[in-house]
PDB file of N, CA and C in Angstrom:
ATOM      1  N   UNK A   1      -6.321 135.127-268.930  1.00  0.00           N
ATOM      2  CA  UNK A   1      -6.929 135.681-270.122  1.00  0.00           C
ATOM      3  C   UNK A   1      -8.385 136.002-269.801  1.00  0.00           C
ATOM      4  N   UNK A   2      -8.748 137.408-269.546  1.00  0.00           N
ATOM      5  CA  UNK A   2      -9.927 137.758-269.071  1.00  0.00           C
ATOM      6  C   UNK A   2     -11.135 137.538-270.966  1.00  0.00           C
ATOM      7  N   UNK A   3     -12.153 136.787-270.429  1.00  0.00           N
ATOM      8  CA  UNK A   3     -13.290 136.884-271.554  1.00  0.00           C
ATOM      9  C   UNK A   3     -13.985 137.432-271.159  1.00  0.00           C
ATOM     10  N   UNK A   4     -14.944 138.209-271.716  1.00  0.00           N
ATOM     11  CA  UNK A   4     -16.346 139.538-271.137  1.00  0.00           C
ATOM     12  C   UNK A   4     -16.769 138.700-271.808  1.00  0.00           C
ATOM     13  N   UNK A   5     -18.438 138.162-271.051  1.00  0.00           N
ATOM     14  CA  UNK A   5     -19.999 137.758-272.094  1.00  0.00           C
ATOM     15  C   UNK A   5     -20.523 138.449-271.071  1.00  0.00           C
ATOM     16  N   UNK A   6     -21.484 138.882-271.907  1.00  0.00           N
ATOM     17  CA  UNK A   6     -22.636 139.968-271.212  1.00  0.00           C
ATOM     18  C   UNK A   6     -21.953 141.155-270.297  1.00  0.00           C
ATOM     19  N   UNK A   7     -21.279 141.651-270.641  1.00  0.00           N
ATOM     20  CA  UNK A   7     -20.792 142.887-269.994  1.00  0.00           C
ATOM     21  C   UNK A   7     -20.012 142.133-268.891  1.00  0.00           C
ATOM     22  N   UNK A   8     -19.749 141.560-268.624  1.00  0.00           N
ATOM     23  CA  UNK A   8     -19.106 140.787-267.134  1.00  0.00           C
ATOM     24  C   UNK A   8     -17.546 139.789-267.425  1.00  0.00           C
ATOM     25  N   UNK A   9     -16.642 140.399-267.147  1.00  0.00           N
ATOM     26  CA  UNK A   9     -15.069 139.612-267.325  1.00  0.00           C
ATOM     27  C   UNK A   9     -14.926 138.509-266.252  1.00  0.00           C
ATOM     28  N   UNK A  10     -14.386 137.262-267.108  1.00  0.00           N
ATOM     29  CA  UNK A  10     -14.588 136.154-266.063  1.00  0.00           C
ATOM     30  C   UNK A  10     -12.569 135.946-266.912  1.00  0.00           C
ATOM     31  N   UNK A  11     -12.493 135.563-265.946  1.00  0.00           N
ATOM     32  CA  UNK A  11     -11.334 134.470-266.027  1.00  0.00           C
ATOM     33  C   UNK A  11     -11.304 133.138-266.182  1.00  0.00           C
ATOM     34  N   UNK A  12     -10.633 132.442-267.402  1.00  0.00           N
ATOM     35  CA  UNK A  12     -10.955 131.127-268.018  1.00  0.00           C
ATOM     36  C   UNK A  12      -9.899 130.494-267.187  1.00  0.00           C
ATOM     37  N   UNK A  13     -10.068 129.768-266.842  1.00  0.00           N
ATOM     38  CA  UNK A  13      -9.427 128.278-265.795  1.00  0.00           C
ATOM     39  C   UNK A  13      -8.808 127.289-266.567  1.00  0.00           C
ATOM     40  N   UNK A  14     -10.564 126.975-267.426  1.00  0.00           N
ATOM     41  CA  UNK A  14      -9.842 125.425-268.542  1.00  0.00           C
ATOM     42  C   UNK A  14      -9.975 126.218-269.481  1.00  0.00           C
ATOM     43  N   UNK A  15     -10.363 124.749-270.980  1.00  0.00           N
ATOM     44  CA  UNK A  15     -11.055 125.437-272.040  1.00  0.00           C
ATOM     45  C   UNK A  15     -11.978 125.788-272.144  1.00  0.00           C
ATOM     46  N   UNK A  16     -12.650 126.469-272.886  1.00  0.00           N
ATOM     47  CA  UNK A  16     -14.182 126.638-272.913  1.00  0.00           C
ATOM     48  C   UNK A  16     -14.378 127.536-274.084  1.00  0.00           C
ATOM     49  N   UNK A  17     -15.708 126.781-274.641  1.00  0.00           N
ATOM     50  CA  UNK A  17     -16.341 127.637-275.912  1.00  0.00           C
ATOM     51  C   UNK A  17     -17.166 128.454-275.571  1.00  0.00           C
ATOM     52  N   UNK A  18     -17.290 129.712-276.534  1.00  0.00           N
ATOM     53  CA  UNK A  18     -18.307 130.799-275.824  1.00  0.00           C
ATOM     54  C   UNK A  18     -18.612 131.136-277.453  1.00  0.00           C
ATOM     55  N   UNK A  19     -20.146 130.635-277.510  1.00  0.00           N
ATOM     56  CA  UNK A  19     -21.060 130.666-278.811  1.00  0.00           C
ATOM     57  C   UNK A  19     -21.951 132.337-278.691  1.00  0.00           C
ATOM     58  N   UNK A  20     -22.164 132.668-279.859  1.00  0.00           N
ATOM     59  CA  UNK A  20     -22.710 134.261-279.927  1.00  0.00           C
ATOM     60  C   UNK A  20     -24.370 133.661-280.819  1.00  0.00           C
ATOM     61  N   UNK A  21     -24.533 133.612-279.664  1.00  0.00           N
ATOM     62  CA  UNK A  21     -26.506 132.775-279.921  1.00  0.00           C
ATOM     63  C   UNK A  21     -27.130 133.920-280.849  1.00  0.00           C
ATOM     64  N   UNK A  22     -26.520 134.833-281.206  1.00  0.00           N
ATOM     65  CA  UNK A  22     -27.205 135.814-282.146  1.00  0.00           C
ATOM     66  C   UNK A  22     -26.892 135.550-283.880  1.00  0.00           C
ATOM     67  N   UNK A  23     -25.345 135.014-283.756  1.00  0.00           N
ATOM     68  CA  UNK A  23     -24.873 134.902-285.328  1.00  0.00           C
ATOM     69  C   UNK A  23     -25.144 133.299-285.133  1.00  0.00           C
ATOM     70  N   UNK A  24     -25.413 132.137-284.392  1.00  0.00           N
ATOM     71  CA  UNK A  24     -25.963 131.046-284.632  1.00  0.00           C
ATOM     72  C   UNK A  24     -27.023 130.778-285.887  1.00  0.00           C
ATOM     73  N   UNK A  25     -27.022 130.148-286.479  1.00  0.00           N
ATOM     74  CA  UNK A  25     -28.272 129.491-287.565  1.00  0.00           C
ATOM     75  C   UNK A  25     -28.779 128.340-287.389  1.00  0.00           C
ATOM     76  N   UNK A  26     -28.539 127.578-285.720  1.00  0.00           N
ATOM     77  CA  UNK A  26     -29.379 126.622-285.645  1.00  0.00           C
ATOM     78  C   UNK A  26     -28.678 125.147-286.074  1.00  0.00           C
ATOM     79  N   UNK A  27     -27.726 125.167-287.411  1.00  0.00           N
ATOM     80  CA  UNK A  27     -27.645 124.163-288.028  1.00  0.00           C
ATOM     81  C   UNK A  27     -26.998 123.223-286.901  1.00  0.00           C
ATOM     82  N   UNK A  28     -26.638 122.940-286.247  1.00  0.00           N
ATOM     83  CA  UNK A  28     -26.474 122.132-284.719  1.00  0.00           C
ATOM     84  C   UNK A  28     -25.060 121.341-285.528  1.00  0.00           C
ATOM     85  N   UNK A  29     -24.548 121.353-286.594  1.00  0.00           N
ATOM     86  CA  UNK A  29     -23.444 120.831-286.675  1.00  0.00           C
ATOM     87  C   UNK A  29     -22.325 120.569-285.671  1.00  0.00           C
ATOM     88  N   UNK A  30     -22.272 121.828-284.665  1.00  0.00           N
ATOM     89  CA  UNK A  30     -21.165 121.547-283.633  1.00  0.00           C
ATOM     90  C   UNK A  30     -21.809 120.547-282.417  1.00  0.00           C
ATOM     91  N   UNK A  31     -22.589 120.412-282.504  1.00  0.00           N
ATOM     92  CA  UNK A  31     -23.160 119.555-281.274  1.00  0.00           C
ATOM     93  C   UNK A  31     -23.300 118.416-281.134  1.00  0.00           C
ATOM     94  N   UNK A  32     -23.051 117.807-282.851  1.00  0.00           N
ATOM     95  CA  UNK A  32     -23.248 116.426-283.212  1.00  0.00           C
ATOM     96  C   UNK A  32     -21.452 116.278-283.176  1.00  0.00           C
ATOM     97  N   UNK A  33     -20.940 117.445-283.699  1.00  0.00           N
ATOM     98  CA  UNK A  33     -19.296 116.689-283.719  1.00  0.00           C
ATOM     99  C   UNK A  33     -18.426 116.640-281.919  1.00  0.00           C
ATOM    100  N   UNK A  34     -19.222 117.138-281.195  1.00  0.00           N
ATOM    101  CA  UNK A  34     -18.668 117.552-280.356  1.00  0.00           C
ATOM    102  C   UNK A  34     -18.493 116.087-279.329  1.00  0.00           C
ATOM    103  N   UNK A  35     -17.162 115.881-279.421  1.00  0.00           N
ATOM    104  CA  UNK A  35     -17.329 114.555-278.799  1.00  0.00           C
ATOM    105  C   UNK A  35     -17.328 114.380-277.122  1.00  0.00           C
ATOM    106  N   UNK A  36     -17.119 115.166-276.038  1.00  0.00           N
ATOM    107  CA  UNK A  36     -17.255 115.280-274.692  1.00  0.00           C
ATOM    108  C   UNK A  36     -18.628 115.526-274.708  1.00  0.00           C
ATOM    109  N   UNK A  37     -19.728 116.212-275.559  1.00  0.00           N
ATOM    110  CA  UNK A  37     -20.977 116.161-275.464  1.00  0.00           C
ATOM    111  C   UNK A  37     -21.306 117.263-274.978  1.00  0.00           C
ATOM    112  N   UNK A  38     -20.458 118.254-275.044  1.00  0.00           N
ATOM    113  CA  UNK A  38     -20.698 119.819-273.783  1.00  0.00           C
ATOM    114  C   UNK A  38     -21.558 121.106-274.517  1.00  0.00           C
ATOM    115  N   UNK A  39     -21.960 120.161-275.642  1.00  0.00           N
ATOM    116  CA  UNK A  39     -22.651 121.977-276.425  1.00  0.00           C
ATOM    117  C   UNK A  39     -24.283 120.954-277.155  1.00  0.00           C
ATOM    118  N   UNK A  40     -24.869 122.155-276.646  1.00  0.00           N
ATOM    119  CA  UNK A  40     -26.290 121.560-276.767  1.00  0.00           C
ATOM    120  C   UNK A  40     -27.231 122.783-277.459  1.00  0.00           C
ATOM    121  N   UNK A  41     -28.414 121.989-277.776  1.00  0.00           N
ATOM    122  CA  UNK A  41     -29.378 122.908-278.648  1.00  0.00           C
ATOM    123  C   UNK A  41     -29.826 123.455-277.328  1.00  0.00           C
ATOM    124  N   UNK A  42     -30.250 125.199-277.566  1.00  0.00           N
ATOM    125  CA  UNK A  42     -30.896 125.512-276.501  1.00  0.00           C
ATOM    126  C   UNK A  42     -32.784 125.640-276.589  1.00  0.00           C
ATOM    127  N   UNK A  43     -33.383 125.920-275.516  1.00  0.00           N
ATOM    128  CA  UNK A  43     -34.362 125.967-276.020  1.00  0.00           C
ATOM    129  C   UNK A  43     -34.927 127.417-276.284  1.00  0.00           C
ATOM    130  N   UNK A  44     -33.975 128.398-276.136  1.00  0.00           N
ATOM    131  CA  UNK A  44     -34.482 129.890-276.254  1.00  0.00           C
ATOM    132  C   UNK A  44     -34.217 130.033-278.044  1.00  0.00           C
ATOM    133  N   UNK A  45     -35.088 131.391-278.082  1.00  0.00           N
ATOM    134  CA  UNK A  45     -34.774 131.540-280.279  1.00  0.00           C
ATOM    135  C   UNK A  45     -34.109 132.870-280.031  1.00  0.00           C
ATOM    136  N   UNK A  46     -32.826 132.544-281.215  1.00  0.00           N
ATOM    137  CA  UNK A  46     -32.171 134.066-281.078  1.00  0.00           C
ATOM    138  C   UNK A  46     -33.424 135.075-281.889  1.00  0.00           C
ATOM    139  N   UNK A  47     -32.530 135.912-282.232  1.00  0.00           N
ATOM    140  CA  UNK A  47     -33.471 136.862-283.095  1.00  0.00           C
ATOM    141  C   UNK A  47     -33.823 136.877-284.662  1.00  0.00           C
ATOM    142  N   UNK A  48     -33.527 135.650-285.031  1.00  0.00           N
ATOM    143  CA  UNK A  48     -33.071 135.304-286.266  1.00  0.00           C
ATOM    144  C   UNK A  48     -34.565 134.068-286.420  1.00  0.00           C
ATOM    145  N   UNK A  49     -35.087 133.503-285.021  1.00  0.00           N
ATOM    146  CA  UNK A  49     -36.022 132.434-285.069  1.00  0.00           C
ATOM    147  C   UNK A  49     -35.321 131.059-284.597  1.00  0.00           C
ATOM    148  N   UNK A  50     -34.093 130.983-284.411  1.00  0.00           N
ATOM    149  CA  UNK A  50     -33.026 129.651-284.598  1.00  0.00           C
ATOM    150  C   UNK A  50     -33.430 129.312-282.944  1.00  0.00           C
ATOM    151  N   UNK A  51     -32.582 128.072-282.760  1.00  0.00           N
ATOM    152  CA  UNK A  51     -32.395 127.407-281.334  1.00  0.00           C
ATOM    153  C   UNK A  51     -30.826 127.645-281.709  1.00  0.00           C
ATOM    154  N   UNK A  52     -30.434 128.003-280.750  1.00  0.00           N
ATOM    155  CA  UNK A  52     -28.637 128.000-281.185  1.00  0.00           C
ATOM    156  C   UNK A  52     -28.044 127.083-280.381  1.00  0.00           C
ATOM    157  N   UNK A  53     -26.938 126.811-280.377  1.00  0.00           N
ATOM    158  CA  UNK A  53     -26.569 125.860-279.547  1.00  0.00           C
ATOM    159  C   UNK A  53     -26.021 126.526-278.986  1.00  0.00           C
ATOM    160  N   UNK A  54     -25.354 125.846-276.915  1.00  0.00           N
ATOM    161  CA  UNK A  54     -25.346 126.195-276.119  1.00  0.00           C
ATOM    162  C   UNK A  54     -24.205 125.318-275.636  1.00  0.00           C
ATOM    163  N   UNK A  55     -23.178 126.291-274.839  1.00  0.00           N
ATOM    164  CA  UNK A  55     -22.239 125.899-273.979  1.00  0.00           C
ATOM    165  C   UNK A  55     -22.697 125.106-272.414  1.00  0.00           C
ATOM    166  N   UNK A  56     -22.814 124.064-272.155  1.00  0.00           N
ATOM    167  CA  UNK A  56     -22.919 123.372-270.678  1.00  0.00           C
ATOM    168  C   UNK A  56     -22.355 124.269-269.616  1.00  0.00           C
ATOM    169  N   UNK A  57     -21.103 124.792-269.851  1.00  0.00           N
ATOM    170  CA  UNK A  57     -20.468 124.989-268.942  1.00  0.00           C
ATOM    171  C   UNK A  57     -19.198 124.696-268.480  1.00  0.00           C
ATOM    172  N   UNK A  58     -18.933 123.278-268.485  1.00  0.00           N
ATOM    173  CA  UNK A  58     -17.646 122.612-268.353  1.00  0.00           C
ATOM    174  C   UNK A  58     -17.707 121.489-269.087  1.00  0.00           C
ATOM    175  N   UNK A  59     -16.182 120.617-268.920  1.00  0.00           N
ATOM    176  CA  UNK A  59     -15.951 119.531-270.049  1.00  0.00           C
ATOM    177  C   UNK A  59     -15.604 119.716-270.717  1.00  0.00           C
ATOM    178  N   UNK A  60     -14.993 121.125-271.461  1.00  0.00           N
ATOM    179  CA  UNK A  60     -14.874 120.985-272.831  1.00  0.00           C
ATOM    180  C   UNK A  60     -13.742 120.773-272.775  1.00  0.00           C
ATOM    181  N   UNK A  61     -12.840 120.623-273.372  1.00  0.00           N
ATOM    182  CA  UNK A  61     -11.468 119.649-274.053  1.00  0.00           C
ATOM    183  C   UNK A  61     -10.268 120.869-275.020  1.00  0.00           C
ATOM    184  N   UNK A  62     -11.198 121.760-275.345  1.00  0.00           N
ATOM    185  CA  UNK A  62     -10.257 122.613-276.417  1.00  0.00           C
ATOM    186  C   UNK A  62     -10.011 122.183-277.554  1.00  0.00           C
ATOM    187  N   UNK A  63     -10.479 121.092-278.242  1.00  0.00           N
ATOM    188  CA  UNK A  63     -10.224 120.366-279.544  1.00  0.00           C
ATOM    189  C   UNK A  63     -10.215 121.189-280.924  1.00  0.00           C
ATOM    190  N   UNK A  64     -11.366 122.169-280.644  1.00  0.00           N
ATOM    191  CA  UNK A  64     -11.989 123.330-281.237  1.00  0.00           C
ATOM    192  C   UNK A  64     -12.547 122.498-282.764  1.00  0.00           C
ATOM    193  N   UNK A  65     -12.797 121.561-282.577  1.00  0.00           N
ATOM    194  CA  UNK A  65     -13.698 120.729-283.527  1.00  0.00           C
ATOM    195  C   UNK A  65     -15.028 121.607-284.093  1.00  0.00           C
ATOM    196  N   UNK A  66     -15.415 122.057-283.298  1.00  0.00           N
ATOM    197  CA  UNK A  66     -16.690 122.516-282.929  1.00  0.00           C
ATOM    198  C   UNK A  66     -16.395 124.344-284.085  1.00  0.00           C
ATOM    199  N   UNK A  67     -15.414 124.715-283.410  1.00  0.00           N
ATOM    200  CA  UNK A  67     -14.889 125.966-284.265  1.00  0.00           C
ATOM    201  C   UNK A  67     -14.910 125.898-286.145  1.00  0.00           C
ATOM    202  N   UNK A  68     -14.060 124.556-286.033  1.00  0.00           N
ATOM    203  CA  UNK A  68     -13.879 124.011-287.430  1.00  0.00           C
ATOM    204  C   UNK A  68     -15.287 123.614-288.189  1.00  0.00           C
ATOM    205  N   UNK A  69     -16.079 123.302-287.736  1.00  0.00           N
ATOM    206  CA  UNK A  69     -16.957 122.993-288.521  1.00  0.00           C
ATOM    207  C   UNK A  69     -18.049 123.772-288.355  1.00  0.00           C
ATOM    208  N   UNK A  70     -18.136 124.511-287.914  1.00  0.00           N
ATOM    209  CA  UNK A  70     -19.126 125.692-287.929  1.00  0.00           C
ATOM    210  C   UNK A  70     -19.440 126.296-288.970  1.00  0.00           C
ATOM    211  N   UNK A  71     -19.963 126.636-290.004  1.00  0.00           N
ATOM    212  CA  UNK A  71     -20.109 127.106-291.314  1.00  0.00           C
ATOM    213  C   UNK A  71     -20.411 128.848-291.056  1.00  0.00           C
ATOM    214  N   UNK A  72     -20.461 129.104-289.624  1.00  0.00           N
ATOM    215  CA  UNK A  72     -20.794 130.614-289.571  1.00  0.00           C
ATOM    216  C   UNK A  72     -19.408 131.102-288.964  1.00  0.00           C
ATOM    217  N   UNK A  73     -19.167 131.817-289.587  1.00  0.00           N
ATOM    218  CA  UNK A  73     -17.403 132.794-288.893  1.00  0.00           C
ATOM    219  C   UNK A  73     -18.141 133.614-288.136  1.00  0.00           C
ATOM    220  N   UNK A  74     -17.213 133.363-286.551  1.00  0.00           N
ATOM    221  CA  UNK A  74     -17.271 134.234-285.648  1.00  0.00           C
ATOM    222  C   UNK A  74     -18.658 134.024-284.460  1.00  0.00           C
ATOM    223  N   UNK A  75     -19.420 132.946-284.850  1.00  0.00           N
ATOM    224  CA  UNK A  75     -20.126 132.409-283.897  1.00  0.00           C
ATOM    225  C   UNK A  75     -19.802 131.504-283.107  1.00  0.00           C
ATOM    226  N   UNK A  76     -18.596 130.811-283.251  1.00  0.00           N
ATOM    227  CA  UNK A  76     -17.942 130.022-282.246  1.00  0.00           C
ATOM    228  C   UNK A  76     -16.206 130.633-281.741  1.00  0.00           C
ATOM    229  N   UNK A  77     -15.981 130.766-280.662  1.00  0.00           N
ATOM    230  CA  UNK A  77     -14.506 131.124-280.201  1.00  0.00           C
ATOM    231  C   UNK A  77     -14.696 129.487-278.979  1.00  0.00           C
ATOM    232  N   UNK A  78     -13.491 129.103-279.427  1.00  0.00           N
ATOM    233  CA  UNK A  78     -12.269 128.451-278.215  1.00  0.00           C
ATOM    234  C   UNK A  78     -11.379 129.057-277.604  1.00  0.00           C
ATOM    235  N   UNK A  79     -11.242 129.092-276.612  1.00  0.00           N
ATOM    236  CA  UNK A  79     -10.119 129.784-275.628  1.00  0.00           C
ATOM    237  C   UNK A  79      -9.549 128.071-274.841  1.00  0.00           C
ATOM    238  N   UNK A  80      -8.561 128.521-274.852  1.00  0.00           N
ATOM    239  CA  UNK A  80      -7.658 127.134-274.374  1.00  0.00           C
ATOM    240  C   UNK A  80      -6.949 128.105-273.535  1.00  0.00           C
ATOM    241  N   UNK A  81      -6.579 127.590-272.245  1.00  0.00           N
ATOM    242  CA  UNK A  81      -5.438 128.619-271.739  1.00  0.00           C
ATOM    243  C   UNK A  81      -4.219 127.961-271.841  1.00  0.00           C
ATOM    244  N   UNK A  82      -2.863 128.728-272.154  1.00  0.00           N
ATOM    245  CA  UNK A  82      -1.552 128.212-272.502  1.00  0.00           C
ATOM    246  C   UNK A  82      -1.145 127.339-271.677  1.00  0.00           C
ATOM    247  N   UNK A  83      -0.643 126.225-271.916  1.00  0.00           N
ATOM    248  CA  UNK A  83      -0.072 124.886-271.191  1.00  0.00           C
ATOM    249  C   UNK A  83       1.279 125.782-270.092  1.00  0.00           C
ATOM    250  N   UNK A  84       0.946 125.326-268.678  1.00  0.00           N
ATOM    251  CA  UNK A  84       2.160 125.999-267.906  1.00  0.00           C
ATOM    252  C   UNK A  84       3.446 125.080-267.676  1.00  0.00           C
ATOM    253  N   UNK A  85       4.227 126.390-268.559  1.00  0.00           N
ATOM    254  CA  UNK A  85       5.698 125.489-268.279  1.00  0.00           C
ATOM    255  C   UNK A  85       6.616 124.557-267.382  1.00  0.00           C
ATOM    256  N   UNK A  86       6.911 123.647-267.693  1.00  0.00           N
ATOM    257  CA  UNK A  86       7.111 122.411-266.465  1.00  0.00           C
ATOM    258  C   UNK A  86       8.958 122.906-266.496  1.00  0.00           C
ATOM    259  N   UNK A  87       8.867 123.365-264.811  1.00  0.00           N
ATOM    260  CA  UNK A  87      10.471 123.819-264.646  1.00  0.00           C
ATOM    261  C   UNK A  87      10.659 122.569-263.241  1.00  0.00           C
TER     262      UNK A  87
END
């Protein structure tokens, strides 16, 4: 499952969240629920004035906790890749 951020298609391996630091508002709700600890305040300001929070990189779990409690639609996506069938 190819994801594009920043013009560039990567191929997802594990899970991983990919936050849109532009529709962020700062409210850091996903960072406090996030229990592997993988999403953090950043220290750059979108264009809005906010610190948005920020993907680590790895660790993440796919729980999509983080999705759920987000109060902004469409600033958080989970990608989980499909469990491979055990033959």
């Amino acid at each position: 499952m190819p994801v594009t951020t920043e013009g560039k298609a990567k191929t997802i391996v594990g899970p991983t969240v990919v936050i849109d630091p532009e529709m962020c508002k700062g409210c850091n709700l996903c960072t406090y629920v996030c229990a592997p600890e993988v999403l953090i305040v950043s220290e750059s300001l979108n264009h809005l004035g906010f610190h948005p929070a920020e993907y680590v990189g790895e660790g993440c779990t796919g729980c999509g906790v983080c999705f759920y409690t987000c109060p902004e639609p469409g600033a958080i996506i989970v990608y989980k890749p499909p469990r491979k069938s055990k033959k």
